[in-house]
Structures are given as structure tokens and as C-alpha cells.
PDB file of N, CA and C in Angstrom:
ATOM      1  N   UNK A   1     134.106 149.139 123.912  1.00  0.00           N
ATOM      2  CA  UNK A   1     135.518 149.454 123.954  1.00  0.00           C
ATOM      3  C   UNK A   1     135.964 149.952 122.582  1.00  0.00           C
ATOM      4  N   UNK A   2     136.572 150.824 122.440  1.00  0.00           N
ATOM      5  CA  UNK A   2     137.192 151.181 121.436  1.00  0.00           C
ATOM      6  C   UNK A   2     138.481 150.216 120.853  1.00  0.00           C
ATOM      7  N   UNK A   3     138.318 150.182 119.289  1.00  0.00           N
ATOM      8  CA  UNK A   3     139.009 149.905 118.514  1.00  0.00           C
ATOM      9  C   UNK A   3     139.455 149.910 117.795  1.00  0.00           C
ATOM     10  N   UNK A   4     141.317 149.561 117.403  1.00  0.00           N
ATOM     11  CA  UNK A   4     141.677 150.569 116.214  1.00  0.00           C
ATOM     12  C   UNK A   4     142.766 149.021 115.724  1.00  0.00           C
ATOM     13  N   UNK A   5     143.017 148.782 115.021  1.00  0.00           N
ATOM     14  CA  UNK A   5     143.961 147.501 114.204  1.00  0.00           C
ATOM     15  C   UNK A   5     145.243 148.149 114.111  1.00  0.00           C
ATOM     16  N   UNK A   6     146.274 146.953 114.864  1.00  0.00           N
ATOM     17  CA  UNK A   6     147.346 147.133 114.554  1.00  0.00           C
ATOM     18  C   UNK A   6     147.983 147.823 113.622  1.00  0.00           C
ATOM     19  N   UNK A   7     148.753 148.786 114.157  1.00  0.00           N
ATOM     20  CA  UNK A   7     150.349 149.176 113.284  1.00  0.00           C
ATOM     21  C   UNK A   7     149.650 150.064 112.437  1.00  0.00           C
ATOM     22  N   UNK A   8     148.271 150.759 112.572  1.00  0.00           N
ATOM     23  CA  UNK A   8     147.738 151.790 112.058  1.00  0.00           C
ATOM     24  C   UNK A   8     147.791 153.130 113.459  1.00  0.00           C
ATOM     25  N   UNK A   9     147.924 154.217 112.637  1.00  0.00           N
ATOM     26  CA  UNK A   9     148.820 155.449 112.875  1.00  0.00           C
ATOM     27  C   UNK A   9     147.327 155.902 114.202  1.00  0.00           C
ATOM     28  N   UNK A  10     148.285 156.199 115.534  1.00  0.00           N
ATOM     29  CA  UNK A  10     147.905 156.643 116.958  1.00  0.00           C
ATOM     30  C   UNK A  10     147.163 157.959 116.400  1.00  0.00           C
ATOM     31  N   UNK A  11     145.839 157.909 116.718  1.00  0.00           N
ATOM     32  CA  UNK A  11     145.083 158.991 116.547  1.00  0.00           C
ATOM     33  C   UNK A  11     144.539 159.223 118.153  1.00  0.00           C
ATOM     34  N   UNK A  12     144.510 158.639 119.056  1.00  0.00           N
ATOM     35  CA  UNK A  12     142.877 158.857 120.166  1.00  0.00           C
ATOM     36  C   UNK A  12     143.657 159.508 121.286  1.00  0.00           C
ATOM     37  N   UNK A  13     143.330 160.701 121.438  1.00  0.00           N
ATOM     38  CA  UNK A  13     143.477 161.650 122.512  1.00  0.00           C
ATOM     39  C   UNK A  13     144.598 162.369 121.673  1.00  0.00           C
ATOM     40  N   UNK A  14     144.949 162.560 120.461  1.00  0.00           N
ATOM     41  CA  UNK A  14     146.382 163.794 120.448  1.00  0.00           C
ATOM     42  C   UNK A  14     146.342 164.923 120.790  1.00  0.00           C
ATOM     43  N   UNK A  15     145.012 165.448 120.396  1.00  0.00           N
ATOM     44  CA  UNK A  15     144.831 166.917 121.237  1.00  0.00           C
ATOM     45  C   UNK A  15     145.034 166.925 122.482  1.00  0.00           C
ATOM     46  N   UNK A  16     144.813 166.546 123.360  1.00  0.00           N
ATOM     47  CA  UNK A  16     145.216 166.941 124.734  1.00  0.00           C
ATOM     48  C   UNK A  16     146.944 166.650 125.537  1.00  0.00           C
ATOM     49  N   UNK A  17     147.473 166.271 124.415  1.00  0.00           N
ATOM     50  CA  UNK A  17     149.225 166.054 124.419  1.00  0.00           C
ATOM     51  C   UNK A  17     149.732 167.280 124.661  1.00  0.00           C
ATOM     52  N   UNK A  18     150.674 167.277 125.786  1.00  0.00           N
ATOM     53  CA  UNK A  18     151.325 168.590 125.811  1.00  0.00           C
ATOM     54  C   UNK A  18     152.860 168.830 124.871  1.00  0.00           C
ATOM     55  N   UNK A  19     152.645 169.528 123.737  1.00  0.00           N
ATOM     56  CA  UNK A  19     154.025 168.687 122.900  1.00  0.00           C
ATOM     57  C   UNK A  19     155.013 169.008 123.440  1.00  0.00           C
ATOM     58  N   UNK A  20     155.576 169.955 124.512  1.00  0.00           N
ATOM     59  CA  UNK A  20     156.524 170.176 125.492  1.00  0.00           C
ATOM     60  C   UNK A  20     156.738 169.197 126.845  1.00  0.00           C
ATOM     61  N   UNK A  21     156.382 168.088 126.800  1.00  0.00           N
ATOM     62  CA  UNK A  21     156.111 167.375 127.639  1.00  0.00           C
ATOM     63  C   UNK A  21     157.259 166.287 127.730  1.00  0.00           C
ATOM     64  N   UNK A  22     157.213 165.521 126.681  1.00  0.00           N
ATOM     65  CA  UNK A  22     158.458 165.060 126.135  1.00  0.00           C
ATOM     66  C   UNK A  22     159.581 164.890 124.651  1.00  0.00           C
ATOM     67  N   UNK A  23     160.261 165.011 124.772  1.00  0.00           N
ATOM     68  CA  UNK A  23     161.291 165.005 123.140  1.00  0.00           C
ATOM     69  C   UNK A  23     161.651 163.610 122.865  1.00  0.00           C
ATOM     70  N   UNK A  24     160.660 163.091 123.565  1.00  0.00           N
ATOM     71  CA  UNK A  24     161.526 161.505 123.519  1.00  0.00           C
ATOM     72  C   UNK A  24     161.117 161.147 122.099  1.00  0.00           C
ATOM     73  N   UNK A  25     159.505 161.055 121.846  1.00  0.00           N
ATOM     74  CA  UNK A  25     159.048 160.496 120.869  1.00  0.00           C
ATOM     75  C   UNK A  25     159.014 161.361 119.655  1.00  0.00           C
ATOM     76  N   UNK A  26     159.375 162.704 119.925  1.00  0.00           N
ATOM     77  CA  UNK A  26     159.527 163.664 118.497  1.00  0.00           C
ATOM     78  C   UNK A  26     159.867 162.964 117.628  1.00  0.00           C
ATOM     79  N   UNK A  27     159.037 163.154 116.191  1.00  0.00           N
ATOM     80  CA  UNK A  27     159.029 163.014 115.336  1.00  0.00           C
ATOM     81  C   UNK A  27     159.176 161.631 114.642  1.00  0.00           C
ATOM     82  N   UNK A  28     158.927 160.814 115.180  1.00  0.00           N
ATOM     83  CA  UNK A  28     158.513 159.481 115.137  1.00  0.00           C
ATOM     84  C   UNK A  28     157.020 158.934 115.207  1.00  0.00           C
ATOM     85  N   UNK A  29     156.179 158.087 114.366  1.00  0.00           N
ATOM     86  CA  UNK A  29     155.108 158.330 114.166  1.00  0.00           C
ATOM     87  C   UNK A  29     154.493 156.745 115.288  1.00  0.00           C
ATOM     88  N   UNK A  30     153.724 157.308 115.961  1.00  0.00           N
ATOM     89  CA  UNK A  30     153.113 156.791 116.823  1.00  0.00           C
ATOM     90  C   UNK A  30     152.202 155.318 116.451  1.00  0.00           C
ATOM     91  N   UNK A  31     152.072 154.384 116.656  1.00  0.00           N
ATOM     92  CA  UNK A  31     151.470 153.330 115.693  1.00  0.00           C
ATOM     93  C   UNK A  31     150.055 152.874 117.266  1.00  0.00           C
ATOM     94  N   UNK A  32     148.891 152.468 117.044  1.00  0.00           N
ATOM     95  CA  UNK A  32     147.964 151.528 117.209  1.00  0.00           C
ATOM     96  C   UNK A  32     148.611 149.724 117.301  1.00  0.00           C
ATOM     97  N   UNK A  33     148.844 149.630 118.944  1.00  0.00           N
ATOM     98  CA  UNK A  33     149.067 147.945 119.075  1.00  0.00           C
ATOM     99  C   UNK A  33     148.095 147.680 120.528  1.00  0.00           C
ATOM    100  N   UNK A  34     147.105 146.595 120.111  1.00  0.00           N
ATOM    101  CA  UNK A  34     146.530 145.959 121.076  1.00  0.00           C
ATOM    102  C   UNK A  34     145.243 146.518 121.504  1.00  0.00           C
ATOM    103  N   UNK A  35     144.878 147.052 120.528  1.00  0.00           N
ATOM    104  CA  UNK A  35     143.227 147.670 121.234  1.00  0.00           C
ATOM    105  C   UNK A  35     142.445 146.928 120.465  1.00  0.00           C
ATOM    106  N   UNK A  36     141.966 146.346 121.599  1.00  0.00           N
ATOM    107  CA  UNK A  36     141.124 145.115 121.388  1.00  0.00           C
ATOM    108  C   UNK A  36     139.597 145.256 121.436  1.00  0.00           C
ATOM    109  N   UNK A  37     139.125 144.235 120.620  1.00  0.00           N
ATOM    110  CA  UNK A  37     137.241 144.534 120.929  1.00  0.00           C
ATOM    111  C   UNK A  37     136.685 143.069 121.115  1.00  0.00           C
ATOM    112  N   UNK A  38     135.267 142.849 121.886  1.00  0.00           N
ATOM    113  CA  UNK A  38     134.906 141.705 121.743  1.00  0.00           C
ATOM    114  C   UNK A  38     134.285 141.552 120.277  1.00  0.00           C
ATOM    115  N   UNK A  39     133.888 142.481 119.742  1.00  0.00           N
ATOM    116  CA  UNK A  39     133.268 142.393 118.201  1.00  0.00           C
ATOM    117  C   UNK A  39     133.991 141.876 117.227  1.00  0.00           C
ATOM    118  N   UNK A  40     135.744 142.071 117.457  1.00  0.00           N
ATOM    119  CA  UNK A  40     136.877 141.942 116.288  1.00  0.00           C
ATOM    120  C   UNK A  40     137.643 140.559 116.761  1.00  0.00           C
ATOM    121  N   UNK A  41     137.786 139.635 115.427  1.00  0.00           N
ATOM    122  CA  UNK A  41     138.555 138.571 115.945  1.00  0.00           C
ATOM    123  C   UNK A  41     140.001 139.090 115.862  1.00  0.00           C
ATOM    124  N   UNK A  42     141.006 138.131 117.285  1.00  0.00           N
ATOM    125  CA  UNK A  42     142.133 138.391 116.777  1.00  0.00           C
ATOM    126  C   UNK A  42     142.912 136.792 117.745  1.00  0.00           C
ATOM    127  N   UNK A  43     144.549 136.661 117.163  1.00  0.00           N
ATOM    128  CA  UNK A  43     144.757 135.886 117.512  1.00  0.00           C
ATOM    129  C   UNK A  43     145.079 135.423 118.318  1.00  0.00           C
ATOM    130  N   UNK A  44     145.024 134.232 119.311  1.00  0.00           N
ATOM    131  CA  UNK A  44     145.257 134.054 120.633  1.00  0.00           C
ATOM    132  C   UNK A  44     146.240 132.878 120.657  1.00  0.00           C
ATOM    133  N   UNK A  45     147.253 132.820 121.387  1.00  0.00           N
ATOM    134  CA  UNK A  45     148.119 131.567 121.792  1.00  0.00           C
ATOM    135  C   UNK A  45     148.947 131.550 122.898  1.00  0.00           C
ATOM    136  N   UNK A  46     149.758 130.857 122.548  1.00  0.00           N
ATOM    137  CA  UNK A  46     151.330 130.856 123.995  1.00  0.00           C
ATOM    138  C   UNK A  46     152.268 131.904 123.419  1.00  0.00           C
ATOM    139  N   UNK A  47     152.846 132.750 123.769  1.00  0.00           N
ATOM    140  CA  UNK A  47     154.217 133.687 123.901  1.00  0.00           C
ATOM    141  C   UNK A  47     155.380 132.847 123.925  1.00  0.00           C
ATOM    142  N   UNK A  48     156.193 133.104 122.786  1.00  0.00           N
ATOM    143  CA  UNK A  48     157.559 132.308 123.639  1.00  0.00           C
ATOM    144  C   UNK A  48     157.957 133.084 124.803  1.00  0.00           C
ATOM    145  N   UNK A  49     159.119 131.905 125.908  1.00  0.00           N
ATOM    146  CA  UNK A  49     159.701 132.909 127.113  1.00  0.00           C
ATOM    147  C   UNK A  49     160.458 133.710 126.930  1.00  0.00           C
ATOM    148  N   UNK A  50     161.163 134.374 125.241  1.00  0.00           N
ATOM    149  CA  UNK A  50     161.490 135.696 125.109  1.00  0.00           C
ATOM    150  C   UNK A  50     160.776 136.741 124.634  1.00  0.00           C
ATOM    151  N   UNK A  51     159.570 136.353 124.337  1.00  0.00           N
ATOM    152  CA  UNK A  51     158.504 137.758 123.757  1.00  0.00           C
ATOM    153  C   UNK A  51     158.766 138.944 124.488  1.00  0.00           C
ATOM    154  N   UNK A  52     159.073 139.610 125.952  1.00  0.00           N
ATOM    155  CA  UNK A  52     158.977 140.338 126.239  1.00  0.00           C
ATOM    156  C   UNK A  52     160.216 140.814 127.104  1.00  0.00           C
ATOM    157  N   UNK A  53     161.286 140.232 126.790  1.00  0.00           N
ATOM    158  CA  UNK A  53     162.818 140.369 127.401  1.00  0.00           C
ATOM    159  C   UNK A  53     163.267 141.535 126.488  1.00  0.00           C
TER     160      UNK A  53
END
């Protein structure tokens, strides 16, 4: 599986982006969250019940 560490800058697949596709994310820089490997430790626990509200 591929892996890249948090909050470091979205590189994998940009070439095939159609940049007419959307204006949503113009010009805002894309970040690396959650690509995970079995090779790389990372941390595991409970979520509080607002993590994702």
C-alpha cells in the first residue's frame, strides 16, 4: 500500500486531474491525511463523539 505522512503536500495522481473540473479547491494546497501502511507506526485509540460532527 502506498504511503505518504500526514499534512505533507497531495502529490499521487495530479496529472490525470481535469483542472476544469472543479473551482472548488483552486488554489488551495492539497495536504496527505490517512494513508496508511502496515510497515509505518501510527496512532490508534477512541475518537471523541464529536470528532466527526
Amino acid at each position: 500500500m502506498t504511503y505518504y505522512a500526514d499534512l505533507t503536500p497531495y502529490t499521487y495522481d495530479r496529472g490525470s486531474w481535469d483542472p476544469e473540473a472543479s473551482s472548488r479547491w483552486r488554489g488551495l494546497q492539497l495536504l496527505n491525511i490517512g494513508w496508511l501502511s502496515r510497515s509505518k507506526n501510527y496512532s490508534k485509540g477512541v475518537l471523541s463523539p464529536g470528532a466527526f460532527s
